[in-house]
C-alpha atoms as a PDB file:
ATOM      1  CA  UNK A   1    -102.332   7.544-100.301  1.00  0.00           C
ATOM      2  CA  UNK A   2    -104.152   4.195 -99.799  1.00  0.00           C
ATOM      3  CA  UNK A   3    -103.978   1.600-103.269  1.00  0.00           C
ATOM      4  CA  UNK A   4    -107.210   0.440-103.850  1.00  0.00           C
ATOM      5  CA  UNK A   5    -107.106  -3.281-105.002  1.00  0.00           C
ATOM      6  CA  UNK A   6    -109.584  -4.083-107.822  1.00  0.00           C
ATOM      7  CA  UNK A   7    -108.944  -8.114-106.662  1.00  0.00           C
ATOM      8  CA  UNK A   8    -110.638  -7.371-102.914  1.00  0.00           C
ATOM      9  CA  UNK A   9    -114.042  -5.441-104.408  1.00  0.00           C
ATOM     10  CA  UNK A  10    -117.673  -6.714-105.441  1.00  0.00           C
ATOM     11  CA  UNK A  11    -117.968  -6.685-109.178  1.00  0.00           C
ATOM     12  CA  UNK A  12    -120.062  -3.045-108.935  1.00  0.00           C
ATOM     13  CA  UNK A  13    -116.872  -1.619-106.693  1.00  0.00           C
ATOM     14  CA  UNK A  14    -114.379  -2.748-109.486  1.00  0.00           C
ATOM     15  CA  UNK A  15    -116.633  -1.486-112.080  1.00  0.00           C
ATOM     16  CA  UNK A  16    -117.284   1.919-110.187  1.00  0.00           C
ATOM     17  CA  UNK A  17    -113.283   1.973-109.774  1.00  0.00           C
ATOM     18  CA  UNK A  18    -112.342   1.011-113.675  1.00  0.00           C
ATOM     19  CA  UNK A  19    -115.437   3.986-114.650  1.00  0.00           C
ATOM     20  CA  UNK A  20    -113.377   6.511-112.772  1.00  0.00           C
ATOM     21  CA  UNK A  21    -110.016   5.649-113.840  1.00  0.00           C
ATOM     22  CA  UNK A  22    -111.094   5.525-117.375  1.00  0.00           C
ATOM     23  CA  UNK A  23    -112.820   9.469-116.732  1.00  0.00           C
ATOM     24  CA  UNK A  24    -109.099  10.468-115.780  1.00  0.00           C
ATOM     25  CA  UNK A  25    -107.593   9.577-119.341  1.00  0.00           C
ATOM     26  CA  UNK A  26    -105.765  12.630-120.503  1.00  0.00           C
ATOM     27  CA  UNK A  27    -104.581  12.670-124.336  1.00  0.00           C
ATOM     28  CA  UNK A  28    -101.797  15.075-125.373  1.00  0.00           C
ATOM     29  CA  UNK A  29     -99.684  16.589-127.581  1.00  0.00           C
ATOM     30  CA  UNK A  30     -96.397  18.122-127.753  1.00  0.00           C
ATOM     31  CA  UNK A  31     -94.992  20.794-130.645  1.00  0.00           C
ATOM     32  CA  UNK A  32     -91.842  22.897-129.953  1.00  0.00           C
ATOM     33  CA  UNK A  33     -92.837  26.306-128.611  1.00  0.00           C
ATOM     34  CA  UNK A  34     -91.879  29.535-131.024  1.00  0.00           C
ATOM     35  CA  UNK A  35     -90.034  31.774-127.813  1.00  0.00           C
ATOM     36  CA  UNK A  36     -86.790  33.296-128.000  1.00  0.00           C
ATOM     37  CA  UNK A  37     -86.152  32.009-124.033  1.00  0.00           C
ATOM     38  CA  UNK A  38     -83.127  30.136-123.276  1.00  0.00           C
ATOM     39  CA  UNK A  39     -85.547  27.257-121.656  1.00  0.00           C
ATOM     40  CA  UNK A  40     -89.016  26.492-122.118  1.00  0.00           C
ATOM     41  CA  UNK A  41     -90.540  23.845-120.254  1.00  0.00           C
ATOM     42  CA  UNK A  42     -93.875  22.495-122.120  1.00  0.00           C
ATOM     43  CA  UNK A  43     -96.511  20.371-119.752  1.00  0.00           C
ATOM     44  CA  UNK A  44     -97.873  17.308-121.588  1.00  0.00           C
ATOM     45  CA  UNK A  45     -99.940  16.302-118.818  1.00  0.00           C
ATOM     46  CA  UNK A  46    -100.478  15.930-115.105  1.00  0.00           C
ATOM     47  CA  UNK A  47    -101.774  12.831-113.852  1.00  0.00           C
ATOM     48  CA  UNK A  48    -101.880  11.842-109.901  1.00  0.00           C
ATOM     49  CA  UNK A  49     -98.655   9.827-109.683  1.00  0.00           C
ATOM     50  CA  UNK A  50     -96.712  11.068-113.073  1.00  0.00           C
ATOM     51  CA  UNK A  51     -95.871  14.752-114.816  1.00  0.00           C
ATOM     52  CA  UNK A  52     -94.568  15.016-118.124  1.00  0.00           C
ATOM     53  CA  UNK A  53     -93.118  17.841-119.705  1.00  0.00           C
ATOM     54  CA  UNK A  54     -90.313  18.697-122.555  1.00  0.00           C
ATOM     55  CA  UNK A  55     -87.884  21.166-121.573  1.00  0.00           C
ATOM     56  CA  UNK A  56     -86.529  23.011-124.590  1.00  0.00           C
ATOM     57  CA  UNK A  57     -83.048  24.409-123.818  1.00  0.00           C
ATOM     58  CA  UNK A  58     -81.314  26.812-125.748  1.00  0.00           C
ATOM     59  CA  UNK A  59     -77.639  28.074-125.143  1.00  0.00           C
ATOM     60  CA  UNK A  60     -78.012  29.383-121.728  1.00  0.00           C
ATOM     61  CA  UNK A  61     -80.424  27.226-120.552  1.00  0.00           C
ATOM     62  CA  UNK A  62     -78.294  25.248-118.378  1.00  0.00           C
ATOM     63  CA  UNK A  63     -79.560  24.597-114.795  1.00  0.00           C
ATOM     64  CA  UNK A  64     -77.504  24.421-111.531  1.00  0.00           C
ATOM     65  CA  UNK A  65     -76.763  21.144-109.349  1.00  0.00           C
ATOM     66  CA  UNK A  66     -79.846  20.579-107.415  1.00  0.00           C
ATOM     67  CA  UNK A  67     -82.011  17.922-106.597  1.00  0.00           C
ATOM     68  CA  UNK A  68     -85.471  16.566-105.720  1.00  0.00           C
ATOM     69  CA  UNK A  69     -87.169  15.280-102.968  1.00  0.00           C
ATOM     70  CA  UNK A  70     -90.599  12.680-102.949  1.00  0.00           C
ATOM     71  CA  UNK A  71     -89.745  12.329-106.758  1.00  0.00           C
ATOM     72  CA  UNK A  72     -87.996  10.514-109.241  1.00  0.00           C
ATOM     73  CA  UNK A  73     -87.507  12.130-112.622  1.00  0.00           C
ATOM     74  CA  UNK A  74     -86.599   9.783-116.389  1.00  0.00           C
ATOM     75  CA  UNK A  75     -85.046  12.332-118.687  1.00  0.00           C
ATOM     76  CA  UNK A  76     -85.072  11.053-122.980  1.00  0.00           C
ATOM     77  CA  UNK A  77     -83.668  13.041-125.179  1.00  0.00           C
ATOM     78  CA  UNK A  78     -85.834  13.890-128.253  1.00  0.00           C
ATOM     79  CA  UNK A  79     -84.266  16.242-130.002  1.00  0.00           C
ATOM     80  CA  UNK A  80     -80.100  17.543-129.515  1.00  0.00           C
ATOM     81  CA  UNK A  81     -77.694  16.286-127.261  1.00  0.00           C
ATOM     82  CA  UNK A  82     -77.248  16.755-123.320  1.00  0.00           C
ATOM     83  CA  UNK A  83     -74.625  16.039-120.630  1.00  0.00           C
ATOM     84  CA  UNK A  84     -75.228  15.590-117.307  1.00  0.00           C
ATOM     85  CA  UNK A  85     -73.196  16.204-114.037  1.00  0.00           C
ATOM     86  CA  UNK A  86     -73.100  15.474-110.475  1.00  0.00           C
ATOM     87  CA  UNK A  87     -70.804  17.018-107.859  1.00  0.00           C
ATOM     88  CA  UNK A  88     -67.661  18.406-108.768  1.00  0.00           C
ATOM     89  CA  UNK A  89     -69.011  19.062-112.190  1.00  0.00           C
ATOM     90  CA  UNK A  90     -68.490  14.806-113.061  1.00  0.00           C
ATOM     91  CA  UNK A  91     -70.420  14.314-115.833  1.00  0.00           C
ATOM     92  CA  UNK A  92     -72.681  11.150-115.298  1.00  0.00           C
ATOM     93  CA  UNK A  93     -73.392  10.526-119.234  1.00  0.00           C
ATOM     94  CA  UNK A  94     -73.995  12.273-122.695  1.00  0.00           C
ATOM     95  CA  UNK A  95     -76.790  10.879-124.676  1.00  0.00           C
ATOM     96  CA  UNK A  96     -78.581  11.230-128.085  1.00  0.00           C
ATOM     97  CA  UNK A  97     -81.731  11.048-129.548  1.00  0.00           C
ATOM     98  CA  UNK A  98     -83.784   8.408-127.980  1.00  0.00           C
ATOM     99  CA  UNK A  99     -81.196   7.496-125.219  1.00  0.00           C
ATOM    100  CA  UNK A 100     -81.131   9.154-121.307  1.00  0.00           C
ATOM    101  CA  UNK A 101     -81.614   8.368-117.700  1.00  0.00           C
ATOM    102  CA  UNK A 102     -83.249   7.669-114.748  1.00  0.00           C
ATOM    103  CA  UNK A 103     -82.115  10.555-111.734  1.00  0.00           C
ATOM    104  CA  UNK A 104     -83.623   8.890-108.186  1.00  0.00           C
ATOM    105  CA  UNK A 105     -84.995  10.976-105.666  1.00  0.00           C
ATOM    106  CA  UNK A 106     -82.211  12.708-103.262  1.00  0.00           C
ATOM    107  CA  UNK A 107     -79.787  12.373-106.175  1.00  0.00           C
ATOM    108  CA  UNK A 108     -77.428  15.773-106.746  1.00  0.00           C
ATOM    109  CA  UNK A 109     -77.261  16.860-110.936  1.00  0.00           C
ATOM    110  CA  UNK A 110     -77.161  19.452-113.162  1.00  0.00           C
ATOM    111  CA  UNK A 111     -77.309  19.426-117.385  1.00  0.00           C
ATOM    112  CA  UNK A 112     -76.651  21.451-119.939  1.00  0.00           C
ATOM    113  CA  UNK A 113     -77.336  20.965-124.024  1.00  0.00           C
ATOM    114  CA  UNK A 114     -74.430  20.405-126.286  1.00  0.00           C
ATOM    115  CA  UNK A 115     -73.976  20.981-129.950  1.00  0.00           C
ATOM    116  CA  UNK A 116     -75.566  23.783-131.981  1.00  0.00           C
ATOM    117  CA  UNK A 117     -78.573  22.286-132.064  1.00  0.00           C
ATOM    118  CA  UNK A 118     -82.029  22.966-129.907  1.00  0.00           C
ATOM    119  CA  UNK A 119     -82.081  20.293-126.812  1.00  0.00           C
ATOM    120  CA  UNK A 120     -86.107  18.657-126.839  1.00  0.00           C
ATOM    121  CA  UNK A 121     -85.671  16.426-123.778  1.00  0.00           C
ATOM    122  CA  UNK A 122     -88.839  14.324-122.528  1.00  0.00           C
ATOM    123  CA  UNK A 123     -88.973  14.522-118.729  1.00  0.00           C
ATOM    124  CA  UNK A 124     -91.369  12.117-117.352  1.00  0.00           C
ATOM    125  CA  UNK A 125     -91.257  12.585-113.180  1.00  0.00           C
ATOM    126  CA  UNK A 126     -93.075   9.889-110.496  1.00  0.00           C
ATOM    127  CA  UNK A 127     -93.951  11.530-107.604  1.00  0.00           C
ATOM    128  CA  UNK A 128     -94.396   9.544-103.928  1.00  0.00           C
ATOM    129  CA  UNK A 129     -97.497  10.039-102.649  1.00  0.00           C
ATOM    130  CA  UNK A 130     -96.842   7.842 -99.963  1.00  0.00           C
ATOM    131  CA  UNK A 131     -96.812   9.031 -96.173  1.00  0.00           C
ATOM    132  CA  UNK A 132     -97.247  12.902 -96.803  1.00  0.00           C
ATOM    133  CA  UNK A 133     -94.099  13.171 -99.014  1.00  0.00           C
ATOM    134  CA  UNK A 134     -93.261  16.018-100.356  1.00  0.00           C
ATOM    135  CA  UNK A 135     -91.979  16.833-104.056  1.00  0.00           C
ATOM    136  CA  UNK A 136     -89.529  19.544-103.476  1.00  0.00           C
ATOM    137  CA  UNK A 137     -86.387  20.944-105.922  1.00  0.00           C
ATOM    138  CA  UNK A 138     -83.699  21.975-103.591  1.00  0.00           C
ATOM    139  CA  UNK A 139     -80.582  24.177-104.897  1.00  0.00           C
ATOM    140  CA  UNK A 140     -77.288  23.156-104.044  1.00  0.00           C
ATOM    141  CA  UNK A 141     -75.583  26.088-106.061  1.00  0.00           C
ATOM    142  CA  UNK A 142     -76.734  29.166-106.893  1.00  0.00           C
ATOM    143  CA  UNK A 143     -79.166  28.978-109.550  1.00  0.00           C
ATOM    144  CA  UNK A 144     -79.291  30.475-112.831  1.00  0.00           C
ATOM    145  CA  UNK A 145     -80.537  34.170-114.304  1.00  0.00           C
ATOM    146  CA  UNK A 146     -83.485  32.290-116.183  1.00  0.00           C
ATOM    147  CA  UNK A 147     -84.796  30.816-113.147  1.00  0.00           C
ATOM    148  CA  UNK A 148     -87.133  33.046-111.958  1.00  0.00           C
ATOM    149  CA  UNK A 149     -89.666  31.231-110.870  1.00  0.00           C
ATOM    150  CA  UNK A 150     -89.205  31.742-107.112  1.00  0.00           C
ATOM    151  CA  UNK A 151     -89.745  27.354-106.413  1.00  0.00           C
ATOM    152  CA  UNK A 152     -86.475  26.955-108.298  1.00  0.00           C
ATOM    153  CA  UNK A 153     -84.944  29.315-105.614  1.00  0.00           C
ATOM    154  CA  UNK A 154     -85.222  27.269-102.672  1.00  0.00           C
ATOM    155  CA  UNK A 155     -82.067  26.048-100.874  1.00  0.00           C
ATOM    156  CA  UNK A 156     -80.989  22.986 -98.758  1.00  0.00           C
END
C-alpha cells in the first residue's frame, strides 16, 4: 500500500486527496445487543487501516490462546472486568472499566470475563497493509464450542 503525501502534490492533488478522505468518514454507534449468546461481537466500523468492534462476553464466552498475524489489536474494557493470559495460562493483567491493553501482532493470548457482570470490551484492531500482509487468527489450542465461524478454526 503506497502513502500518499499531501506535502509532495499541486494544491488541486491535495484538494482531490482531502475530498476523498473526507467521503470515507464513517459515524457510528454502539448499544449492547439483546441475544442470549455467550459472545457477541458488534462492528462499529471498518475503515482501510482500523476495525472496531465490542465483543460482549457472557459466562462461556471465553476464547482459546491464539493469535494474529498482519494485525495489532487495543482491547478497553467498557463495561465488566476481564483477565488475560498467555502461555501456560499466565495471566498478563486484569483490568476495569476504562483500563486494557495493547496485544502486538504474533503475540500468543487468550481472555475470559470475570465477575457476574456482562464483559463490553472495545476492540479497536490496526491492520498492516504493508507488503501483501496478511491479517490472519491462528489457534494454538483447540478452540471453543461458540466458535463456529470456520476463520476462528484455523491452526498454526
Amino acid at each position: 500500500m503506497s502513502i500518499a503525501d499531501p506535502r509532495k502534490m499541486t494544491a488541486e492533488e491535495r484538494e482531490a486527496f482531502h475530498r476523498s478522505a473526507e467521503q470515507r468518514m464513517q459515524p457510528f454507534h454502539y448499544e449492547k445487543p439483546n441475544t442470549d449468546r455467550v459472545k457477541s461481537i458488534v462492528t462499529l466500523v471498518k475503515g482501510e487501516l482500523v476495525r472496531l468492534h465490542v465483543q460482549v462476553v457472557k459466562d462461556g464466552g471465553e476464547n482459546n490462546l491464539h493469535y494474529h498475524t498482519g494485525s495489532e489489536t487495543a482491547w478497553m474494557v467498557l463495561k465488566g472486568r476481564v483477565r488475560f493470559y498467555g502461555v501456560g495460562d499466565e495471566v498478563i493483567g486484569e483490568f476495569g472499566p476504562h483500563e486494557g491493553i495493547l496485544i502486538p501482532s504474533g503475540a500468543r493470548y487468550w481472555f475470559e470475563k470475570v465477575g457476574d457482570e456482562d464483559l463490553e470490551l472495545l476492540q479497536m484492531v490496526g491492520y498492516d497493509r504493508r507488503d501483501g500482509a496478511r491479517a490472519e487468527r491462528i489457534n494454538v489450542e483447540t478452540h471453543k464450542e461458540w466458535m463456529t465461524d470456520p476463520e476462528l478454526q484455523v491452526y498454526g
